[in-house]
N, C-alpha and C. Protein backbone atom coordinates (compact mmCIF):
# COMPACT_ATOMS: atom_id res chain seq x y z
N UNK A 1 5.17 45.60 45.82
CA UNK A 1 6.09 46.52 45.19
C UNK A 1 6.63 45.96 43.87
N UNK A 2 6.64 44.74 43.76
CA UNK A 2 6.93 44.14 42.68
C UNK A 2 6.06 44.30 41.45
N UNK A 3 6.08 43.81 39.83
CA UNK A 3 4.98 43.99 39.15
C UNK A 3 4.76 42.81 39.07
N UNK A 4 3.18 42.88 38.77
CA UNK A 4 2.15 41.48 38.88
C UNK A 4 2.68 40.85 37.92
N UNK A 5 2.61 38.98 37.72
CA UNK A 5 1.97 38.93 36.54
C UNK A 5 1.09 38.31 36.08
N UNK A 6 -0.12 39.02 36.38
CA UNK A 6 -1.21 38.86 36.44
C UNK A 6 -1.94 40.37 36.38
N UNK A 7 -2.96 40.31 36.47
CA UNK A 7 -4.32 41.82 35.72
C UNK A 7 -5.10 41.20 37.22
N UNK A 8 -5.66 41.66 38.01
CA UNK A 8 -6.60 42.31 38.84
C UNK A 8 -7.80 42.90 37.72
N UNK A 9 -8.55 41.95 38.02
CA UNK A 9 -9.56 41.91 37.39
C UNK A 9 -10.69 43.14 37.77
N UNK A 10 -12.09 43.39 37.02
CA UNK A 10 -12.44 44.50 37.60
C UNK A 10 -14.09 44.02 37.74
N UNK A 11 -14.00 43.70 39.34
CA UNK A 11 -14.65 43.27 40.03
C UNK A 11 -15.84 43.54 39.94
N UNK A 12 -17.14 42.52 39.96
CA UNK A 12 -18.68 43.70 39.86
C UNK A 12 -19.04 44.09 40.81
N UNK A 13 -18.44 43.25 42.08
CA UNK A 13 -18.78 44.23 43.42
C UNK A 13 -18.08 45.61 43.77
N UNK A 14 -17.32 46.06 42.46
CA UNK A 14 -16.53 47.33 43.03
C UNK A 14 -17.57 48.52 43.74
N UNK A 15 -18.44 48.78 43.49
CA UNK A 15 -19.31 49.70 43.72
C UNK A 15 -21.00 49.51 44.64
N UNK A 16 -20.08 48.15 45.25
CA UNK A 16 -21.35 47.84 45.91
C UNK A 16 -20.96 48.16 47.80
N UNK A 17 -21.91 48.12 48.29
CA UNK A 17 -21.55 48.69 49.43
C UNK A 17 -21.11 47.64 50.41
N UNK A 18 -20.24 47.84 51.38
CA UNK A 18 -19.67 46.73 51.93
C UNK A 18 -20.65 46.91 53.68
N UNK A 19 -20.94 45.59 53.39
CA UNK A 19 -21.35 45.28 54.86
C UNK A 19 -20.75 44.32 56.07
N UNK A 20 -20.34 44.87 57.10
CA UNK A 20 -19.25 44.26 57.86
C UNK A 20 -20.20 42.99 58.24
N UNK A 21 -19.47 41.54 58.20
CA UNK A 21 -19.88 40.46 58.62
C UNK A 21 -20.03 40.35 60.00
N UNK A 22 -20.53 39.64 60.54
CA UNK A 22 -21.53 39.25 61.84
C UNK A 22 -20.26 38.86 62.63
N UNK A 23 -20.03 38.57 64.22
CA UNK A 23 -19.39 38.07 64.90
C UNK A 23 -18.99 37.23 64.61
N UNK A 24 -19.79 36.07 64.72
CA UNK A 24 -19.88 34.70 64.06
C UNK A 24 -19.02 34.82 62.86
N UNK A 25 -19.38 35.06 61.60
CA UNK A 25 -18.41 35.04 60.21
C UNK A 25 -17.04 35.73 60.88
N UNK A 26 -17.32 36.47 60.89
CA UNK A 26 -15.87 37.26 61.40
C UNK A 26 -14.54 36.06 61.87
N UNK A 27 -15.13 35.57 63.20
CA UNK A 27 -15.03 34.31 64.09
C UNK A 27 -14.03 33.42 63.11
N UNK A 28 -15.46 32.82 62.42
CA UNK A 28 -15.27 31.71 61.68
C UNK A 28 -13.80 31.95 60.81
N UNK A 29 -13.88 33.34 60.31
CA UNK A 29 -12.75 33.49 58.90
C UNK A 29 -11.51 33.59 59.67
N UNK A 30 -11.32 34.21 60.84
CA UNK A 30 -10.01 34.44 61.86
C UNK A 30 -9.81 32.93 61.95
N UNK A 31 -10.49 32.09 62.19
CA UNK A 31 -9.76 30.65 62.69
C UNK A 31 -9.64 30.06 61.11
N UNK A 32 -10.10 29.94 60.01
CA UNK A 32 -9.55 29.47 58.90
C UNK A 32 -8.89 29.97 58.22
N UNK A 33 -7.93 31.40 58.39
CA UNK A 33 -7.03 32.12 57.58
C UNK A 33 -6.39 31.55 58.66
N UNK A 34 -6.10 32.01 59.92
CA UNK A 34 -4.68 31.05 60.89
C UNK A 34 -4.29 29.96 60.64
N UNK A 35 -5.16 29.09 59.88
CA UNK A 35 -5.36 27.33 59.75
C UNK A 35 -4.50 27.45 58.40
N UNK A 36 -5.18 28.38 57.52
CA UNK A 36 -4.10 28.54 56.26
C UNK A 36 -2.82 28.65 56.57
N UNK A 37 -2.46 29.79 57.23
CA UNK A 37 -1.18 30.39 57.71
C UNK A 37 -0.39 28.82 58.34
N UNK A 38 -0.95 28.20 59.18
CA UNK A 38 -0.24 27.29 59.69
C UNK A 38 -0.18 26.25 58.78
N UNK A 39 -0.76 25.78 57.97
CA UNK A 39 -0.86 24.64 57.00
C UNK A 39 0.20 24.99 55.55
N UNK A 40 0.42 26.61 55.44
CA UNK A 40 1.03 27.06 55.00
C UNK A 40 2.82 26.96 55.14
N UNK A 41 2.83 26.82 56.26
CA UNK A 41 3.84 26.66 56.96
C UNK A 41 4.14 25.07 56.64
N UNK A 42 3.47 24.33 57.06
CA UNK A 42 3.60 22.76 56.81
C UNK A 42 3.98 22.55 55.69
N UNK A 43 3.33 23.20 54.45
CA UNK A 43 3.73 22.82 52.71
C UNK A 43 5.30 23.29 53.07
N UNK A 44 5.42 24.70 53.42
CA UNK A 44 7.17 24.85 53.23
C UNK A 44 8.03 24.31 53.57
N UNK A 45 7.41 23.32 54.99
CA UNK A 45 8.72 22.62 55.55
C UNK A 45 8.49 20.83 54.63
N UNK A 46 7.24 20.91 54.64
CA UNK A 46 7.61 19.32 53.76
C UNK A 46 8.42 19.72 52.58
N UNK A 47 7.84 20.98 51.94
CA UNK A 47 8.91 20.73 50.41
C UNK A 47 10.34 21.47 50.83
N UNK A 48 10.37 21.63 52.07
CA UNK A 48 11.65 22.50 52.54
C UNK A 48 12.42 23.82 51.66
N UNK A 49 11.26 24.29 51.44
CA UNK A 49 11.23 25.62 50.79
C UNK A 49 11.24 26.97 51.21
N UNK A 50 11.10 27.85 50.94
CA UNK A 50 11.25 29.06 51.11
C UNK A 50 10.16 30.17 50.11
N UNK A 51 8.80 30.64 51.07
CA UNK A 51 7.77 31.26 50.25
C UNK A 51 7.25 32.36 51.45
N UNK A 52 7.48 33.20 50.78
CA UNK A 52 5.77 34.37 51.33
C UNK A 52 4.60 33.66 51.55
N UNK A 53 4.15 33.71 52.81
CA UNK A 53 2.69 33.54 52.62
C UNK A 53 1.83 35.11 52.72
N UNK A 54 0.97 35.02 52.07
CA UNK A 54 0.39 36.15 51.26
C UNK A 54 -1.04 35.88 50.87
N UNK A 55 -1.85 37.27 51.16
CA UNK A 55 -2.79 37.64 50.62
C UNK A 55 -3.17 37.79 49.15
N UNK A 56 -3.14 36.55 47.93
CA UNK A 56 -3.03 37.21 46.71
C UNK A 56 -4.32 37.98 46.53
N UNK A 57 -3.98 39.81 45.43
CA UNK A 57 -4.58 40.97 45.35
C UNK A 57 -5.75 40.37 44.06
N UNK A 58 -5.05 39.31 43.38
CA UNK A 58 -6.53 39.04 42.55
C UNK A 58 -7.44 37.93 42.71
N UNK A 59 -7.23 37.39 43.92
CA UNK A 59 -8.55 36.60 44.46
C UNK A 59 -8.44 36.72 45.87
N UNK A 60 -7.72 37.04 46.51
CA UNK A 60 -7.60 37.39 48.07
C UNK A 60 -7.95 36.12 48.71
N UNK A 61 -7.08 34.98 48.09
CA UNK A 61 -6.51 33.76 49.01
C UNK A 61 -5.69 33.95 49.62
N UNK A 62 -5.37 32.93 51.15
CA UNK A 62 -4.01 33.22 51.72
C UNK A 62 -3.31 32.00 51.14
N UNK A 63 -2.57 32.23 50.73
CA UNK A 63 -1.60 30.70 50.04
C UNK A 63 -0.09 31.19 49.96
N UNK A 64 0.41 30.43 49.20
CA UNK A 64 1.94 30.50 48.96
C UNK A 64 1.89 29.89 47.52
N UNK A 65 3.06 30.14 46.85
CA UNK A 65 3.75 29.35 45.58
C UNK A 65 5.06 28.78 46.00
N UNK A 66 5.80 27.62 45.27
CA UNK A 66 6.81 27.23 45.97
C UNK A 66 7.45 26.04 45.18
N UNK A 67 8.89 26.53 44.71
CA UNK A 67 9.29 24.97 44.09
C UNK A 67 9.83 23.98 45.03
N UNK A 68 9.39 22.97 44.34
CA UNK A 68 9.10 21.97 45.48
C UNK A 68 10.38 21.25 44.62
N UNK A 69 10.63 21.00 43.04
CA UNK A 69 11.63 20.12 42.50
C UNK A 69 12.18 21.12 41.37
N UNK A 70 13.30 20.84 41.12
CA UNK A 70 13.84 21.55 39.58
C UNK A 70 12.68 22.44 38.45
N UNK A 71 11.58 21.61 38.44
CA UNK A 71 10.63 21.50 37.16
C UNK A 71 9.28 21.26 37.95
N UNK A 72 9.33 21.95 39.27
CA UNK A 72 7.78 21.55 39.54
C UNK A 72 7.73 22.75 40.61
N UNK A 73 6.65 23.65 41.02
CA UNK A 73 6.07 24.06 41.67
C UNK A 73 4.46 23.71 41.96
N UNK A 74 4.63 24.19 43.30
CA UNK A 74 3.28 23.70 43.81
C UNK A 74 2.25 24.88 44.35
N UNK A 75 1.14 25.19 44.53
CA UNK A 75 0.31 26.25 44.86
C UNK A 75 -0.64 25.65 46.62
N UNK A 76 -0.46 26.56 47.58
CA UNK A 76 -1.54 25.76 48.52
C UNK A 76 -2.09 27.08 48.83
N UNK A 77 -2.96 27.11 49.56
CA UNK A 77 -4.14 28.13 49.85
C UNK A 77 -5.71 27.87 50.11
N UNK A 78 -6.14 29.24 50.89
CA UNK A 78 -7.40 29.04 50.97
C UNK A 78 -8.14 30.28 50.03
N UNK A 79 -8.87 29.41 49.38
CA UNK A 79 -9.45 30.63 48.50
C UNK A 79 -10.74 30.97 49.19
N UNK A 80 -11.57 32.63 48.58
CA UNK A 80 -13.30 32.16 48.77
C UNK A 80 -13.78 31.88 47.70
N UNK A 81 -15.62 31.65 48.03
CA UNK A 81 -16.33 30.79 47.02
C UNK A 81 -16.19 31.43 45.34
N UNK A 82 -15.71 31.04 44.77
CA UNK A 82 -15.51 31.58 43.04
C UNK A 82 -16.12 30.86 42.47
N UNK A 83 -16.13 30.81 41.10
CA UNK A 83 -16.95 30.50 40.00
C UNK A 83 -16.41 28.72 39.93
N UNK A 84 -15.73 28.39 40.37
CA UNK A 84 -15.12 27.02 39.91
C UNK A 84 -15.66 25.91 40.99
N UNK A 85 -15.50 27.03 42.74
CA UNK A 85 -16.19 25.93 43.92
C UNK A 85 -17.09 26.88 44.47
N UNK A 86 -18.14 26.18 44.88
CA UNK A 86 -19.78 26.94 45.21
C UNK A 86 -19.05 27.06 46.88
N UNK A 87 -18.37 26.93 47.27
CA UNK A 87 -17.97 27.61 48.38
C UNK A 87 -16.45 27.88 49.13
N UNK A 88 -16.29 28.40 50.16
CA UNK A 88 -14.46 28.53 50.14
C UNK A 88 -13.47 27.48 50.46
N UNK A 89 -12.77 26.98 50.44
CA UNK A 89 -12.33 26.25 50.17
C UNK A 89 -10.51 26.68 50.23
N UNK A 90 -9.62 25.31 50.92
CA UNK A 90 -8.56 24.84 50.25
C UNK A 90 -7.99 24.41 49.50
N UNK A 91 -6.90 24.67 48.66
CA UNK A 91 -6.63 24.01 47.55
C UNK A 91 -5.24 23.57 47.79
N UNK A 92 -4.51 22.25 46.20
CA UNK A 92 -3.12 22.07 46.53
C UNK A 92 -3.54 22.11 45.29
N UNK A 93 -2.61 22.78 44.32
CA UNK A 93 -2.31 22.18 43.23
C UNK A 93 -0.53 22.60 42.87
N UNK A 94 -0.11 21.48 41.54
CA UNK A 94 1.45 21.47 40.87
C UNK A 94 1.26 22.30 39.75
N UNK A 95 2.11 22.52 39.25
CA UNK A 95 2.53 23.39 38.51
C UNK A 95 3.65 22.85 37.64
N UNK A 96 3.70 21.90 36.75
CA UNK A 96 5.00 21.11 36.14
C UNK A 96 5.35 22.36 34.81
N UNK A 97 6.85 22.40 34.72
CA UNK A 97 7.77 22.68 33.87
C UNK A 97 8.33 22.00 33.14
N UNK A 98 7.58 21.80 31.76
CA UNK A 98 7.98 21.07 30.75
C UNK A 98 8.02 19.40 30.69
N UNK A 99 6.65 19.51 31.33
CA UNK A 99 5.79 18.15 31.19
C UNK A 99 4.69 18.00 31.73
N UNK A 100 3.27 16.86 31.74
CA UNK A 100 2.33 16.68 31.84
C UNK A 100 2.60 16.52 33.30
N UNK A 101 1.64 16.38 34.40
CA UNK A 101 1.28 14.89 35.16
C UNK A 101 0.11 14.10 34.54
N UNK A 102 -0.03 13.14 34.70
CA UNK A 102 -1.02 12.18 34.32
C UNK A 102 -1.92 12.00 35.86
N UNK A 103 -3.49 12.77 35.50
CA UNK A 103 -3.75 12.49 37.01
C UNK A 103 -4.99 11.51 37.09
N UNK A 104 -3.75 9.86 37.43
CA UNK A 104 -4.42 8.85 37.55
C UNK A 104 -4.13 8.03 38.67
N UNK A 105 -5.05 7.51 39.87
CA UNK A 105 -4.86 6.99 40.67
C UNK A 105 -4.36 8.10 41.74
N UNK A 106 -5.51 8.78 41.77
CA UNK A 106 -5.36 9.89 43.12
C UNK A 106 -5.80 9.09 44.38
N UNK A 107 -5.33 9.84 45.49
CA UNK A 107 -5.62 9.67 47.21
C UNK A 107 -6.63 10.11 47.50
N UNK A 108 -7.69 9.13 47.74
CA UNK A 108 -9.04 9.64 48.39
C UNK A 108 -9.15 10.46 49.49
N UNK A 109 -10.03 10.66 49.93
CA UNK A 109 -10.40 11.90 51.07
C UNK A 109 -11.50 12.56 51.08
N UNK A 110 -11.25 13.48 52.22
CA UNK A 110 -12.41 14.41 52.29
C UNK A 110 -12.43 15.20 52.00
N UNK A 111 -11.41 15.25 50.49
CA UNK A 111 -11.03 16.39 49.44
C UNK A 111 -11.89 15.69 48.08
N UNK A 112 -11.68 16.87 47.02
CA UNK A 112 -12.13 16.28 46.01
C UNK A 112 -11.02 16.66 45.24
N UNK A 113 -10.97 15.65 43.95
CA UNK A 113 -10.25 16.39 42.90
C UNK A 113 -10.80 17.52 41.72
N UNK A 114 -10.37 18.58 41.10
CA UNK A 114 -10.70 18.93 40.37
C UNK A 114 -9.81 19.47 38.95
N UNK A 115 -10.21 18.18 38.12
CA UNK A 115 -9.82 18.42 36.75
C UNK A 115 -10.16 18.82 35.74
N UNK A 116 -9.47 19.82 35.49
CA UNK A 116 -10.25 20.67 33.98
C UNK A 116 -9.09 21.22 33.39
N UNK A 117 -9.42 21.85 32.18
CA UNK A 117 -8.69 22.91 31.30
C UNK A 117 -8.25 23.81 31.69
N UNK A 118 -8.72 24.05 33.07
CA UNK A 118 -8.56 25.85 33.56
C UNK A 118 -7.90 25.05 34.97
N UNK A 119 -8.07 24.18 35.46
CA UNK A 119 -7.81 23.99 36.93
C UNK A 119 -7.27 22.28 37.18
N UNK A 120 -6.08 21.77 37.65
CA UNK A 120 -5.83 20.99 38.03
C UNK A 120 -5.13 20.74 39.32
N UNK A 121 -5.93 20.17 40.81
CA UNK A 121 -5.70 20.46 41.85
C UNK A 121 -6.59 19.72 42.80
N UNK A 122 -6.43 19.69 43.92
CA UNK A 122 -7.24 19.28 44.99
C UNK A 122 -8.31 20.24 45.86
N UNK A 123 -9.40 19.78 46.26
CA UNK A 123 -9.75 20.86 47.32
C UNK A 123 -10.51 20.22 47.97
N UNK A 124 -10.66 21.41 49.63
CA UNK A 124 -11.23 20.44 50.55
C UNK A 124 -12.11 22.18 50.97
N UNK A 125 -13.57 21.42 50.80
CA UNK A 125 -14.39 22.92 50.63
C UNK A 125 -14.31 22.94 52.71
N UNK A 126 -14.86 24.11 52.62
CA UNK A 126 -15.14 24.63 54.19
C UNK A 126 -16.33 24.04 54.74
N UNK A 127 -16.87 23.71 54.05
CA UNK A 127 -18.36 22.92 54.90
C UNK A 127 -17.86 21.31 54.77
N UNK A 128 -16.80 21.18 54.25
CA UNK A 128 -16.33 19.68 55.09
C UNK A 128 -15.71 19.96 56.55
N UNK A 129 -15.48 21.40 56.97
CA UNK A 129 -14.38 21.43 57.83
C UNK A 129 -15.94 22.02 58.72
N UNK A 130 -17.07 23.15 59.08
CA UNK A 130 -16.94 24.09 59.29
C UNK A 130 -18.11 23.42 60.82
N UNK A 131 -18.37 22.31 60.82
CA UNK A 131 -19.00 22.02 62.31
C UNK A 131 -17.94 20.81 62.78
N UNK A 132 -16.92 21.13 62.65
CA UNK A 132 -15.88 19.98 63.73
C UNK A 132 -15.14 20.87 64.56
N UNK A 133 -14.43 20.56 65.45
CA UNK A 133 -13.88 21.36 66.85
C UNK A 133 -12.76 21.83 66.14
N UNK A 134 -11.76 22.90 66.12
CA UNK A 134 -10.62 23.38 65.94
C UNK A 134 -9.73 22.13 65.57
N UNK A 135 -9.46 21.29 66.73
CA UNK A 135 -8.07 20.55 66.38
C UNK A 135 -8.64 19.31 65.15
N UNK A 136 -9.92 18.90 65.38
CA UNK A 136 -10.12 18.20 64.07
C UNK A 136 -9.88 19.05 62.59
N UNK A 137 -10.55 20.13 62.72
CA UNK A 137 -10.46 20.53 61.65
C UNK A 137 -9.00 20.52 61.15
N UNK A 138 -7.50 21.14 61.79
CA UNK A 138 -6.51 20.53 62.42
C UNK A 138 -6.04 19.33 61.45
N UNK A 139 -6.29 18.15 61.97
CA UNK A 139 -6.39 16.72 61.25
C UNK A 139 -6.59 16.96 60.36
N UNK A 140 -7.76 17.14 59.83
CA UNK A 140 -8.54 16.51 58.70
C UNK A 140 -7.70 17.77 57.87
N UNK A 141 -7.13 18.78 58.14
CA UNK A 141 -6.61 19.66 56.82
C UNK A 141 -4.79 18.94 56.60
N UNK A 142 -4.38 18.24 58.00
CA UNK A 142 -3.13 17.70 57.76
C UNK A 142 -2.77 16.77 56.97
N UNK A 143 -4.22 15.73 57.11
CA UNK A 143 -4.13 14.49 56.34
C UNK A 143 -4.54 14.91 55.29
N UNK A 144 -5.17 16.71 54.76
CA UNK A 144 -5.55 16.50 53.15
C UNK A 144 -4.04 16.95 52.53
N UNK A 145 -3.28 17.88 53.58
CA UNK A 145 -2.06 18.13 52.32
C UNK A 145 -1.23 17.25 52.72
N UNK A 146 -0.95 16.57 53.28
CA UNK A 146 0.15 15.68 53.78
C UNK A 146 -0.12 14.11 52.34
N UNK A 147 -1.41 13.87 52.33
CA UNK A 147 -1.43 13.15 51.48
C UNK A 147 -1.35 13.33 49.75
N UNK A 148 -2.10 14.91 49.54
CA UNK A 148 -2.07 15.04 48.06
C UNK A 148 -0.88 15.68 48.14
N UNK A 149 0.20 16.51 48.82
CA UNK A 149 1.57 16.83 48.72
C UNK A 149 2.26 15.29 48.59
N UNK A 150 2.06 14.33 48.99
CA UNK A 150 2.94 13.08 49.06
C UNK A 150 2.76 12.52 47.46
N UNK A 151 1.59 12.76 46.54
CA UNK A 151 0.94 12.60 45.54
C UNK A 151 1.82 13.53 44.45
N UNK A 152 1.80 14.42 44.77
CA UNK A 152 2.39 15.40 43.84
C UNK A 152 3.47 14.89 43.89
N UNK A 153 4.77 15.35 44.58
CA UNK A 153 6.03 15.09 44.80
C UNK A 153 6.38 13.89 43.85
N UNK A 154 5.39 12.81 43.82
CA UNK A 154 6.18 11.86 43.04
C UNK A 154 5.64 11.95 41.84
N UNK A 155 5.25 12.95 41.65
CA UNK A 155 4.54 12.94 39.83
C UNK A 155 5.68 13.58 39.13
């Protein structure tokens, strides 16, 4: 109900025909949008914030936005595969107000970083997650924001 600010882009699949995904996919996307939703939840209480979690309308991630300090917000979510990662994927990235971060001496993992002009942030694609049991997957998404949120915060 609010206005964007942002443009909803105009999609080339608008006019293509939609074919409902298989059990399996179906499956798969119900347990990694819940995983968002709950990991979602985790960013708000570490930065002890207050956010919508939400479907955004121009890439249809589930994520949140959220200031985390005076001069810093942070972005978490699961996006799908776009032009930037060859498949879907979690992300963390900051958002600084009226200054750089310098991003040197990041936290390894079974995330990667990705730095560019257009994108500065973490991600941990779905085929790191997508043959381990529920509660690993679980882990391995706690220890990716628990550590690059601990990263941010002090930048």
């Amino acid at each position: 109900m609010k206005k964007l600010h942002f443009e909803i882009p105009a999609y080339a699949f608008i006019d293509s025909v939609w074919v409902k995904p298989d059990n399996i996919e179906m499956s798969k996307w119900l347990t990694y949008r819940s995983l968002a939703n709950e990991i979602c939840m985790l960013v708000l209480g570490l930065a002890q914030a207050k956010s919508e979690i939400r479907i955004w309308p121009h890439h249809f991630d589930t994520g949140i936005y959220c200031k985390v300090k005076s001069k810093l917000g942070v972005g978490f979510g699961l996006a799908m595969e776009d032009e930037m990662v060859n498949d879907s994927y979690f992300y963390i990235s900051a958002y600084p107000e009226d200054y750089k971060i310098e991003y040197d001496n990041l936290p390894k993992g079974n995330w990667a970083w990705k730095i560019n002009e257009n994108y500065k942030g973490a991600i941990l694609t779905l085929k790191e997650l997508d043959n381990r049991p529920y509660e690993e997957k679980r882990s391995v998404l706690i220890d990716y924001i628990t550590t690059t949120y601990s990263w941010i915060i002090k930048q």
